[in-house]
C-alpha atoms as a PDB file:
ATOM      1  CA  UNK A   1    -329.134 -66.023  41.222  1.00  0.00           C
ATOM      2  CA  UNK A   2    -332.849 -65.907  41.611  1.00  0.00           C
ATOM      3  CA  UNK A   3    -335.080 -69.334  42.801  1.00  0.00           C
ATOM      4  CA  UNK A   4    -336.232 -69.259  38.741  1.00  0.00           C
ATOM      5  CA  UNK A   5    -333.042 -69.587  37.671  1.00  0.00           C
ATOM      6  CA  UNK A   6    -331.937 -71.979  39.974  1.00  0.00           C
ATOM      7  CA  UNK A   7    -334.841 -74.515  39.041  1.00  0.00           C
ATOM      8  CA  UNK A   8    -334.128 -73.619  35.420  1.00  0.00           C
ATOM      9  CA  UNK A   9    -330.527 -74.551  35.661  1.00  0.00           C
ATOM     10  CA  UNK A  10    -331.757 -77.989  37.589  1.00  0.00           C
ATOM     11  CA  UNK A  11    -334.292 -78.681  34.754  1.00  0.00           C
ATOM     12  CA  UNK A  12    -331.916 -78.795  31.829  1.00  0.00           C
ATOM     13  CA  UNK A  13    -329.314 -80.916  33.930  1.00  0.00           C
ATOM     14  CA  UNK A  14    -331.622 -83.551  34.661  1.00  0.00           C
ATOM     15  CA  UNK A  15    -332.859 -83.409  30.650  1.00  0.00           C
ATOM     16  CA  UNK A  16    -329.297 -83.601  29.912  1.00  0.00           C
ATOM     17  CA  UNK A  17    -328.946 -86.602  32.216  1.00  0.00           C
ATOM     18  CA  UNK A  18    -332.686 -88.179  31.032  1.00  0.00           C
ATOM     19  CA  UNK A  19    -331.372 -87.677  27.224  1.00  0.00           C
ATOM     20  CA  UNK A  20    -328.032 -89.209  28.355  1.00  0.00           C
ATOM     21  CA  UNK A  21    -329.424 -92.586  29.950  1.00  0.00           C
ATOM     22  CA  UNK A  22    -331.617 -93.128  26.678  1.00  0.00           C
ATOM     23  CA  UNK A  23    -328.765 -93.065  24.937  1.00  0.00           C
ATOM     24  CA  UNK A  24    -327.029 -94.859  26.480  1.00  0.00           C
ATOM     25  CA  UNK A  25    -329.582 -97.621  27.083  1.00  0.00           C
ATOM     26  CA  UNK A  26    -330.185 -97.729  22.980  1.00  0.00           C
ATOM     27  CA  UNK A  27    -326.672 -98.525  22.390  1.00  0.00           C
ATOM     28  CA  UNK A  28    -326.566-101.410  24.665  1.00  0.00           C
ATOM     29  CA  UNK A  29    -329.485-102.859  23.343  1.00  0.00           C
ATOM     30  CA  UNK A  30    -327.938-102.675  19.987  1.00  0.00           C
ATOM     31  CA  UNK A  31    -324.782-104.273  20.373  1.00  0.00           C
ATOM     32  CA  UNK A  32    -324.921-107.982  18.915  1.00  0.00           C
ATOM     33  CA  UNK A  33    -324.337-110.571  21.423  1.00  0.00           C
ATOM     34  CA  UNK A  34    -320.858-112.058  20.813  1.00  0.00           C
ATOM     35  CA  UNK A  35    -322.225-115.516  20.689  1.00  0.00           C
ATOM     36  CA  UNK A  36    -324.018-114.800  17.750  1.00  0.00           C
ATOM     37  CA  UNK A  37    -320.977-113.521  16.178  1.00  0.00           C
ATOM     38  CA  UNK A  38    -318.208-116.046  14.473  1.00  0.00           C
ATOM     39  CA  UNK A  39    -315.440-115.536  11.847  1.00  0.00           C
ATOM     40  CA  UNK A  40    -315.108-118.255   9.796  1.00  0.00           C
ATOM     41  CA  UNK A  41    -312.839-119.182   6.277  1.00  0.00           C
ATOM     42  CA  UNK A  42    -315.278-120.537   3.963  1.00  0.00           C
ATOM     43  CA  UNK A  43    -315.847-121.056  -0.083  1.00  0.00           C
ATOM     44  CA  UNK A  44    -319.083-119.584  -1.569  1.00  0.00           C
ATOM     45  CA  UNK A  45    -321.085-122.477  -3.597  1.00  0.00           C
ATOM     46  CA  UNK A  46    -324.267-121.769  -5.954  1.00  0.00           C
ATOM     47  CA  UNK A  47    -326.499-124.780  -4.915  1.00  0.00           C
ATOM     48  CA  UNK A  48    -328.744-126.293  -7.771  1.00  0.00           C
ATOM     49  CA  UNK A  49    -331.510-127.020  -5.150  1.00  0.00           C
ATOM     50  CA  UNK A  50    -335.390-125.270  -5.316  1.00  0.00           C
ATOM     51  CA  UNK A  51    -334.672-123.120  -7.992  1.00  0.00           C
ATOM     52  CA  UNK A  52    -331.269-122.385  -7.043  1.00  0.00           C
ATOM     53  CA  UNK A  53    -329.407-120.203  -4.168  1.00  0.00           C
ATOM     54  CA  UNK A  54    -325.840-119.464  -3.230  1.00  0.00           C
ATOM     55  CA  UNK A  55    -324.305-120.897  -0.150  1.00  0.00           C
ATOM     56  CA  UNK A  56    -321.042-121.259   2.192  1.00  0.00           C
ATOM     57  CA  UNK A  57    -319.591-124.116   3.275  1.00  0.00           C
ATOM     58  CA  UNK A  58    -317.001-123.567   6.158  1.00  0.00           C
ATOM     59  CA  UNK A  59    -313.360-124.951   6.392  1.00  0.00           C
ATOM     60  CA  UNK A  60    -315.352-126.579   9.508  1.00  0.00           C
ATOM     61  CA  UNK A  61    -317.289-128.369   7.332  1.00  0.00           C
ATOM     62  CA  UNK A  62    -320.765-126.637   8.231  1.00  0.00           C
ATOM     63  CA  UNK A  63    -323.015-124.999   5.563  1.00  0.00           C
ATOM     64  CA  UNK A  64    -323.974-121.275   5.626  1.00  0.00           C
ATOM     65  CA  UNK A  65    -326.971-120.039   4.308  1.00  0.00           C
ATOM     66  CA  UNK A  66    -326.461-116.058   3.965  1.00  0.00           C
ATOM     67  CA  UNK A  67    -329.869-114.322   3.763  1.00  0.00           C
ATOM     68  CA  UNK A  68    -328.193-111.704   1.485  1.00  0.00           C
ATOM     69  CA  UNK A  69    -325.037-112.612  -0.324  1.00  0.00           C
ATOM     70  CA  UNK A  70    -323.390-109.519  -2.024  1.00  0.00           C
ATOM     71  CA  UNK A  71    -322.956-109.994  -5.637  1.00  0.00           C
ATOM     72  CA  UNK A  72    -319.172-109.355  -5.388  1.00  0.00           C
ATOM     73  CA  UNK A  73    -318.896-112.903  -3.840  1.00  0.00           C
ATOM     74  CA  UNK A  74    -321.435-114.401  -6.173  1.00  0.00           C
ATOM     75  CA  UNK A  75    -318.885-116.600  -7.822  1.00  0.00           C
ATOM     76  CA  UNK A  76    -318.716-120.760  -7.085  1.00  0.00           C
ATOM     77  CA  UNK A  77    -315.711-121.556  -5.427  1.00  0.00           C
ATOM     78  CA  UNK A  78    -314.873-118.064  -4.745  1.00  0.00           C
ATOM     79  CA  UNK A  79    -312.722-118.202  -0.963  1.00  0.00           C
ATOM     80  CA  UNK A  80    -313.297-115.500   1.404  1.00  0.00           C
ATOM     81  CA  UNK A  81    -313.300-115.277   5.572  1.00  0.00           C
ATOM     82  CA  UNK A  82    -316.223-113.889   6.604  1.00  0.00           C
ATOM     83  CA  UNK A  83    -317.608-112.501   9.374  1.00  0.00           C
ATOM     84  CA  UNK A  84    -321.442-113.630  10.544  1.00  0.00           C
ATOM     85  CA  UNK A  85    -324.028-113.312  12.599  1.00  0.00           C
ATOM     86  CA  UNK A  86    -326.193-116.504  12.840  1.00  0.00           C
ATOM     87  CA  UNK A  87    -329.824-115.772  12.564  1.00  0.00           C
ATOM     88  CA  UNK A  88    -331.513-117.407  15.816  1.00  0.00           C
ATOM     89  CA  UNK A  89    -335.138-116.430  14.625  1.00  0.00           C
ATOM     90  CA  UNK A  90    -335.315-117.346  11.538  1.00  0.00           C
ATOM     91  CA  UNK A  91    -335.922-120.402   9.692  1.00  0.00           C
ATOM     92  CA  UNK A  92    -335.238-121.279   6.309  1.00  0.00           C
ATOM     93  CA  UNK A  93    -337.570-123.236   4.143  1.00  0.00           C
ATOM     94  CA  UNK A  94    -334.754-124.724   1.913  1.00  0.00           C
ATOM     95  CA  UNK A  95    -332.936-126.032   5.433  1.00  0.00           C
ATOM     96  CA  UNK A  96    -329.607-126.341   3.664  1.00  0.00           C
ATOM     97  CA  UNK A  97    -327.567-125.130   6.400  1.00  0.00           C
ATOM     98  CA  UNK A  98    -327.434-122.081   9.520  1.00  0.00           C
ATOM     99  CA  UNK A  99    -328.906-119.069   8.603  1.00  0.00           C
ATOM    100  CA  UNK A 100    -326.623-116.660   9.175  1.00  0.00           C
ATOM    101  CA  UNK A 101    -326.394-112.798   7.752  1.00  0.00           C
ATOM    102  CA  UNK A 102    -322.501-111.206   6.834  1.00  0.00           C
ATOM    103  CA  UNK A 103    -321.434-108.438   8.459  1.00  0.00           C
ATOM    104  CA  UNK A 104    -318.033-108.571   6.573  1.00  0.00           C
ATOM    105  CA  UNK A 105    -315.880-110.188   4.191  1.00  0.00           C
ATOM    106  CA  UNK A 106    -312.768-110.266   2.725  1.00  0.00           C
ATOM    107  CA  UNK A 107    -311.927-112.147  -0.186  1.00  0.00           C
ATOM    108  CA  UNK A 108    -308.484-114.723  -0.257  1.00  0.00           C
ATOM    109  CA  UNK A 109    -306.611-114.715  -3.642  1.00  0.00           C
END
């Protein structure tokens, strides 16, 4: 094996390793911290405040303001565990309750 080759062979490894680390790095920056992460069994409410917006109110007695509440669960009174992810950074002008975004639901019959 020639000197060229040799170099060529070292090249793509560390690009291969380079590529690998990136990767790797990305995903960790993407994971959610867990302790911005709670399941929680709540009931869905339409509040009658500022022109109106839906809300959850916990079987631990805290309000939930999802950012984005699927129109599946658009229905007062409707109960369903969720799965959120409170939103540290943001702040809510109607300051009902947390802000929070769902990363999963299932609805209880």
């Amino acid at each position: 094996m020639s000197k060229k080759e040799k170099i060529l062979i070292l090249a793509t490894f560390l690009a291969m390793v380079v590529v690998m680390l990136v990767i790797i790095v990305g995903i960790t920056k993407t994971a959610l911290p867990l302790e911005r992460v709670k399941n929680i069994t709540g009931t869905v409410h339409y509040i009658n405040e500022e022109g109106g917006f839906w809300g959850i109110v916990g079987d631990d007695g805290k309000r939930y303001e999802p950012m984005h509440l699927p129109s599946e669960l658009k229905r007062p009174g409707l109960k369903t565990e969720f799965t959120l992810i409170f939103l540290k950074d943001y702040i809510s002008i109607r300051a009902w309750g947390i802000p929070v975004e769902i990363l999963d639901y299932r609805i209880i019959h």
